[in-house]
Protein backbone atom coordinates (compact mmCIF):
# COMPACT_ATOMS: atom_id res chain seq x y z
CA UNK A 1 0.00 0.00 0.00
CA UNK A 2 1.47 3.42 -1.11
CA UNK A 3 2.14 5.73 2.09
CA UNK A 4 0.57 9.30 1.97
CA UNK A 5 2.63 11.53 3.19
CA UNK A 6 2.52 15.48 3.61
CA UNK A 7 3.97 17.60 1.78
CA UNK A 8 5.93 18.51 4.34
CA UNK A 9 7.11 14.89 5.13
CA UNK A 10 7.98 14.88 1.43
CA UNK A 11 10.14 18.56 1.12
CA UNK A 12 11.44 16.89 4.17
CA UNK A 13 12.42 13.93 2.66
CA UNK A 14 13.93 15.88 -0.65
CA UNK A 15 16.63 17.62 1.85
CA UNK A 16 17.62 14.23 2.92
CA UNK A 17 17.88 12.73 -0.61
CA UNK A 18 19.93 16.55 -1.06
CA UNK A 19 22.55 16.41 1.67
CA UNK A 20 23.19 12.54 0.94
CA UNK A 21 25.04 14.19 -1.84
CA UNK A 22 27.17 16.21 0.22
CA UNK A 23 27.65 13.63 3.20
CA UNK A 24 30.27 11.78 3.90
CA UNK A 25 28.24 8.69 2.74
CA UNK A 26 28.12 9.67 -0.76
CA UNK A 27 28.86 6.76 -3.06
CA UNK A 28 29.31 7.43 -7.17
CA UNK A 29 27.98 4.13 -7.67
CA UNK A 30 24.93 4.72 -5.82
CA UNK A 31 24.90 8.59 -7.09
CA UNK A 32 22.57 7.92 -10.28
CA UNK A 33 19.81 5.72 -8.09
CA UNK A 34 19.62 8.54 -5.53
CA UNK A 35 19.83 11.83 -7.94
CA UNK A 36 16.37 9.28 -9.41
CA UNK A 37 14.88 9.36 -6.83
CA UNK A 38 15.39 12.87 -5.64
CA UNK A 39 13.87 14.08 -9.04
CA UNK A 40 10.75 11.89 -8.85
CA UNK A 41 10.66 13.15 -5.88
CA UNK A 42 10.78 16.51 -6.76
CA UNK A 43 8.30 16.54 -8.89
CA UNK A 44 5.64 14.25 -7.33
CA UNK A 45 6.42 17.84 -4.62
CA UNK A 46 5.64 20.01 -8.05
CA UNK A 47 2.42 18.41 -8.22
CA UNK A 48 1.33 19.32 -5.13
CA UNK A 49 2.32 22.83 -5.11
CA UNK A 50 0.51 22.52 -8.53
CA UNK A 51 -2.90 21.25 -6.45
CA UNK A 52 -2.80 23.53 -3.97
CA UNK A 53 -2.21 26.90 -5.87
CA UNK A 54 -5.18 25.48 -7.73
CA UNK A 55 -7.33 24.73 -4.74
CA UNK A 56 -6.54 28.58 -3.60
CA UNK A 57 -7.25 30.38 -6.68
CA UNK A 58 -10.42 28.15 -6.31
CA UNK A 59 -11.49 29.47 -2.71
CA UNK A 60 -10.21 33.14 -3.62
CA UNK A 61 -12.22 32.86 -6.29
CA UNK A 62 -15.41 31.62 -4.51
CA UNK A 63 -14.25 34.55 -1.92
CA UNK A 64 -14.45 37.04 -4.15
CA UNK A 65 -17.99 37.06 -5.57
């Protein structure tokens, strides 16, 4: 079962996947796998941010009339 997690558990998450790259367990060989999984990361985060500008312009919008 897929976990749902915030998008704060998720931006979160991203840092980690971020500083792994500047630790001192950084690995080449395991560089490409994490750098993957950063960027679907990254942009499973972009649709969220998507969502939720939507879901605002949607209640501004019901705000304003």
């Amino acid at each position: 079962m897929k976990e749902n997690k915030s998008l704060n558990q998720k931006i979160e998450e991203l840092d980690k996947k971020v500083e792994w790259f500047y630790s001192d367990d950084f690995k080449l060989e395991e560089a490409t796998e994490n750098y993957k999984a950063a960027a679907k990361l990254a942009k499973e985060i972009e649709g969220d941010l998507l969502n939720l500008k939507n879901e605002i312009e949607v209640l501004t919008e019901d705000f304003s009339k």
